[in-house]
C-alpha atoms as a PDB file:
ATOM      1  CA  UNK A   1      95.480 114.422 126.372  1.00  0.00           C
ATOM      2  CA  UNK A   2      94.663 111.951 128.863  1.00  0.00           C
ATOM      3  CA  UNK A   3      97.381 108.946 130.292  1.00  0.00           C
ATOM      4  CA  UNK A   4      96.250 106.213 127.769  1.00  0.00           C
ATOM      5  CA  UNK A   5      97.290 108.362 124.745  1.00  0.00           C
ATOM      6  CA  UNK A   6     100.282 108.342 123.139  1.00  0.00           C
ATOM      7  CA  UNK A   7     102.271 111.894 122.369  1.00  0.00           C
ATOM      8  CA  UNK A   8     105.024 112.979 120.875  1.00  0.00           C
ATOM      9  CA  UNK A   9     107.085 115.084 118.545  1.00  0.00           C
ATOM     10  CA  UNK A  10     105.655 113.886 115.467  1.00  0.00           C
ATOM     11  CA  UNK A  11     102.046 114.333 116.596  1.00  0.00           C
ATOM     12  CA  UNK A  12     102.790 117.659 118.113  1.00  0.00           C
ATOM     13  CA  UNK A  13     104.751 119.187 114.536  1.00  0.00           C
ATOM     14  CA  UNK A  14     101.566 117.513 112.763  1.00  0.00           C
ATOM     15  CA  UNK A  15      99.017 119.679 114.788  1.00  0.00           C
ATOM     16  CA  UNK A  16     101.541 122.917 114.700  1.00  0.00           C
ATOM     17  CA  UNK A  17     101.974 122.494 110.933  1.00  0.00           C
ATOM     18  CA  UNK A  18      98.036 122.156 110.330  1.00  0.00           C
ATOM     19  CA  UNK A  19      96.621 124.491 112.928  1.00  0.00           C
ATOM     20  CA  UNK A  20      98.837 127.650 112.117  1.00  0.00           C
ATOM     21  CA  UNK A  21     100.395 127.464 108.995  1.00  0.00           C
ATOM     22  CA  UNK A  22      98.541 124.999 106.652  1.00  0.00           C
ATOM     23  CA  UNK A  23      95.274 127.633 106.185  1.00  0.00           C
ATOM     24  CA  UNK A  24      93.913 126.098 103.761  1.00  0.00           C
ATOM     25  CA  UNK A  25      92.812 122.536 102.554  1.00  0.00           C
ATOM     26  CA  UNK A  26      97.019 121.741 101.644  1.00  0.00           C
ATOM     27  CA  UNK A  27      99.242 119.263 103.808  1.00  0.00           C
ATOM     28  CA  UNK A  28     102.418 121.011 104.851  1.00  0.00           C
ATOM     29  CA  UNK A  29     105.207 119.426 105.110  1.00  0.00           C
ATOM     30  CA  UNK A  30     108.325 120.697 107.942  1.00  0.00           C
ATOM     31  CA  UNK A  31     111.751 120.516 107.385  1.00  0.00           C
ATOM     32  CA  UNK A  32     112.461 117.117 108.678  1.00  0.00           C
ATOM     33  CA  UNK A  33     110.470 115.539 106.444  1.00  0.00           C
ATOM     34  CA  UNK A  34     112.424 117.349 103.718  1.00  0.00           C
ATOM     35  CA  UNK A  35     115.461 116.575 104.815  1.00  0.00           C
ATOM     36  CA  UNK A  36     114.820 112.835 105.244  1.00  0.00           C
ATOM     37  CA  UNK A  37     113.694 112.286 101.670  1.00  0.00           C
ATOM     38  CA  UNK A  38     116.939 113.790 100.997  1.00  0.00           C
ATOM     39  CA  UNK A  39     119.416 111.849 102.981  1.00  0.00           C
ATOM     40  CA  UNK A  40     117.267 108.860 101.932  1.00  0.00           C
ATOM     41  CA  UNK A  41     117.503 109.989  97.969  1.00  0.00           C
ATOM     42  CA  UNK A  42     120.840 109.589  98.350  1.00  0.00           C
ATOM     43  CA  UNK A  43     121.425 106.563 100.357  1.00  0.00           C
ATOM     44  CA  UNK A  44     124.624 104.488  99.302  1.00  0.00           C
ATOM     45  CA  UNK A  45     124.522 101.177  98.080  1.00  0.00           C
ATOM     46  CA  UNK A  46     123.927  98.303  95.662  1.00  0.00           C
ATOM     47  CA  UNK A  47     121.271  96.405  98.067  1.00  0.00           C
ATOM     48  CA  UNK A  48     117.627  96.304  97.122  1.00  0.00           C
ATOM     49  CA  UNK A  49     116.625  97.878  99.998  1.00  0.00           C
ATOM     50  CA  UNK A  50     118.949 100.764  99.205  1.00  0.00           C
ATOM     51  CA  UNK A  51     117.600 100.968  95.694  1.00  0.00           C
ATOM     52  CA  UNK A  52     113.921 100.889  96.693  1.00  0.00           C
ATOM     53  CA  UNK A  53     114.369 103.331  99.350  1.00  0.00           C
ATOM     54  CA  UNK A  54     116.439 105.509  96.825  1.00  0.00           C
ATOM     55  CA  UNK A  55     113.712 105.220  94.262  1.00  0.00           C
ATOM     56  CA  UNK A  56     110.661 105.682  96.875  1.00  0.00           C
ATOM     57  CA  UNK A  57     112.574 109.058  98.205  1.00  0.00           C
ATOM     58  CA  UNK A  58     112.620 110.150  94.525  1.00  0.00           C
ATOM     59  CA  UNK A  59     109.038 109.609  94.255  1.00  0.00           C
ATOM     60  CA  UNK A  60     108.024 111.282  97.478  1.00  0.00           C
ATOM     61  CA  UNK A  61     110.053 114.411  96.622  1.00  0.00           C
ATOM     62  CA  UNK A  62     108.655 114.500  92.829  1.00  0.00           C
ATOM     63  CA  UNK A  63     105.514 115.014  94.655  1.00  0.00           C
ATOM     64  CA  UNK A  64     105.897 117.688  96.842  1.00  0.00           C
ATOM     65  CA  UNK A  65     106.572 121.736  95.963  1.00  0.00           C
ATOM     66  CA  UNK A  66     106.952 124.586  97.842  1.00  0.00           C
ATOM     67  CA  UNK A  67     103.823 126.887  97.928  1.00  0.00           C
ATOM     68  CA  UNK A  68     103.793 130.579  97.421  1.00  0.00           C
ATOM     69  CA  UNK A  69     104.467 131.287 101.127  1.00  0.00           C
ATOM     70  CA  UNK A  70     107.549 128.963 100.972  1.00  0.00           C
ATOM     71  CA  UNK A  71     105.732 126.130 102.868  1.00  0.00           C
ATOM     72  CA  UNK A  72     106.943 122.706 101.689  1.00  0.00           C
ATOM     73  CA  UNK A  73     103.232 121.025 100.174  1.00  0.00           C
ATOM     74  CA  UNK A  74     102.124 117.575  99.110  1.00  0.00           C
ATOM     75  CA  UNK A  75     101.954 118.531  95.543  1.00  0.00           C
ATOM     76  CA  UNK A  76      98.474 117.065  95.340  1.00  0.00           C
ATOM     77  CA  UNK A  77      97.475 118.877  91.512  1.00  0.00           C
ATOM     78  CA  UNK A  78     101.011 118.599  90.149  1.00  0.00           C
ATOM     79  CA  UNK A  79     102.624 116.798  87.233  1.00  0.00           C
ATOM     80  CA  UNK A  80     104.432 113.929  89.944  1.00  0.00           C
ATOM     81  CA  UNK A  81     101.213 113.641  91.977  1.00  0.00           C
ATOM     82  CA  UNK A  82      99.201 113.159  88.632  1.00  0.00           C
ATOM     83  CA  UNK A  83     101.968 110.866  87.064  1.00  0.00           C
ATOM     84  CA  UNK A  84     102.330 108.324  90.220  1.00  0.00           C
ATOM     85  CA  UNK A  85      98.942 108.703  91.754  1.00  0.00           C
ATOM     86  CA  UNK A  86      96.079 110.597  90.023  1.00  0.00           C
ATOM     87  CA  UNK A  87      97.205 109.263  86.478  1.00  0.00           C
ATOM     88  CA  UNK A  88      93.728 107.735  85.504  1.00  0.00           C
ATOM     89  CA  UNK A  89      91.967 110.189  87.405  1.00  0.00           C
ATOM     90  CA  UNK A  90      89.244 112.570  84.868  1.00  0.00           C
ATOM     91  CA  UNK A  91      89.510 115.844  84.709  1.00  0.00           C
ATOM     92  CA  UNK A  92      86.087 116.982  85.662  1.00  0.00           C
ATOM     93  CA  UNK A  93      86.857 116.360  89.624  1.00  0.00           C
ATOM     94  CA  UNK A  94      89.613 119.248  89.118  1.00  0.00           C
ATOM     95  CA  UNK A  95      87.285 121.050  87.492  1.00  0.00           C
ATOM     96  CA  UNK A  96      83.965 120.399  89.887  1.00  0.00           C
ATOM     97  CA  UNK A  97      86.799 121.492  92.729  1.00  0.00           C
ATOM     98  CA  UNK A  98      87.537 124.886  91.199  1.00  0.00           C
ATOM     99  CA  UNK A  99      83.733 125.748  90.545  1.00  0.00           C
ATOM    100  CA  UNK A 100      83.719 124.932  94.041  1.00  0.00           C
ATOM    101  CA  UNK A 101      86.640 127.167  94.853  1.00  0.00           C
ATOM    102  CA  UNK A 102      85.052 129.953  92.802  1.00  0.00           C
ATOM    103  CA  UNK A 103      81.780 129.635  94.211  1.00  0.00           C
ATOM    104  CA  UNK A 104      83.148 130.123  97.926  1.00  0.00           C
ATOM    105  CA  UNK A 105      84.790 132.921  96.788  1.00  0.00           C
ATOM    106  CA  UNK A 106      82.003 134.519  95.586  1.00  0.00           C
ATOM    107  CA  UNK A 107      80.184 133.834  98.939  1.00  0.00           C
ATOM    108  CA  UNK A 108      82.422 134.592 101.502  1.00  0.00           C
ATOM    109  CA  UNK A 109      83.039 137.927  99.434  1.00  0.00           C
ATOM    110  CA  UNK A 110      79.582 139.020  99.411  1.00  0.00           C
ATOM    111  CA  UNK A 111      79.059 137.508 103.090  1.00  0.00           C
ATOM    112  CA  UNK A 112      82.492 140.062 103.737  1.00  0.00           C
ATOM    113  CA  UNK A 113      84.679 136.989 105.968  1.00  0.00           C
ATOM    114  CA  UNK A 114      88.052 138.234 104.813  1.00  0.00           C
ATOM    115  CA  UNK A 115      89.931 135.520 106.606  1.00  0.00           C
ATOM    116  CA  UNK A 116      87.512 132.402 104.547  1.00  0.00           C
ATOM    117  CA  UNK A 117      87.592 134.732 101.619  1.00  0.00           C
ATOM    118  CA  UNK A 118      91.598 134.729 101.615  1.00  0.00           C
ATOM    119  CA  UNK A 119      91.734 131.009 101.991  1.00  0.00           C
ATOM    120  CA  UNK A 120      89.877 130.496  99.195  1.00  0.00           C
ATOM    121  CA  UNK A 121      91.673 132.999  96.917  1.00  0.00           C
ATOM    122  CA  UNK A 122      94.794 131.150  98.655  1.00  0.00           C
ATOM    123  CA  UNK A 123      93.303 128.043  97.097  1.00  0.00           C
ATOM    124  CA  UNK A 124      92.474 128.987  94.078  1.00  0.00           C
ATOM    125  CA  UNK A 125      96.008 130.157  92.938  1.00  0.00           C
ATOM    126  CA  UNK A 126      97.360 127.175  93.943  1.00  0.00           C
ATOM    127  CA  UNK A 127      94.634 125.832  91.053  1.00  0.00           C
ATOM    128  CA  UNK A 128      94.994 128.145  89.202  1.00  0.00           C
ATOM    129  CA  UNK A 129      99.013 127.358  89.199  1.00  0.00           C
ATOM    130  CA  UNK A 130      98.537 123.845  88.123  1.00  0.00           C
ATOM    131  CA  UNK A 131      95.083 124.668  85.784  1.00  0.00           C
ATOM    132  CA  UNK A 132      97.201 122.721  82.410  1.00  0.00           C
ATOM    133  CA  UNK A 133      98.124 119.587  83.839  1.00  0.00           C
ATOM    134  CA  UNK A 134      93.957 119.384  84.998  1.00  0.00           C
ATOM    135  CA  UNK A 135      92.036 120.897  81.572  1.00  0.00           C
ATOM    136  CA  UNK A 136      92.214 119.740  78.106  1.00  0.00           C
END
């Protein structure tokens, strides 16, 4: 970091959360972040603004799951990702994803990197998890 940058808290969690826990290609999501959607899902009052920011809370959390390893995810092959974002995406990009998945697999396996090898099996449960909302 140099003096014309600007740091703090929320850049530093960011780089913790990606560098040693995220592994794989997932966005993790820390505590905080869970706990504002829920004080914010249950805001009180009859204003707009309360209502949209009840209803946008409700949104964000119907898009976000906790992984295997108990890390809080952006939900990003889900039923609420698909229903408020991906909803007129095809089918075939899940699908060209997992050959790619499968294929890495196979090469890191053969190539013996454990650690890539892992990430990818990592990966691929979390496809595998989600493989009916993606495949007709």
């Amino acid at each position: 970091m140099n003096e014309s940058e600007l740091y703090g808290c929320v850049v530093a969690k960011s780089y913790e959360l990606e560098s040693s826990i995220a592994k794989s290609p997932r966005v993790v999501l820390g505590k905080e972040v869970i706990q504002y959607l829920e004080a914010n899902s249950q805001v009180s009052g009859d204003g707009v603004n309360d209502e949209y920011g009840r209803q946008m809370a409700s949104v964000c959390k119907d898009m976000i799951t906790q992984d295997e390893d108990g890390q809080y995810i952006v939900d990003y092959l889900g039923s609420g990702f698909r229903r408020h974002i991906a909803n007129n995406i095809g089918n075939s990009i899940y699908n060209d994803a997992l050959t790619y998945i499968e294929e890495q697999i196979e090469h890191w396996t053969s190539n013996e990197n454990e650690e890539l090898m892992e990430r990818y099996h990592f990966l691929n449960r979390y496809f595998e998890k989600n493989k009916s909302l993606w495949q007709e």
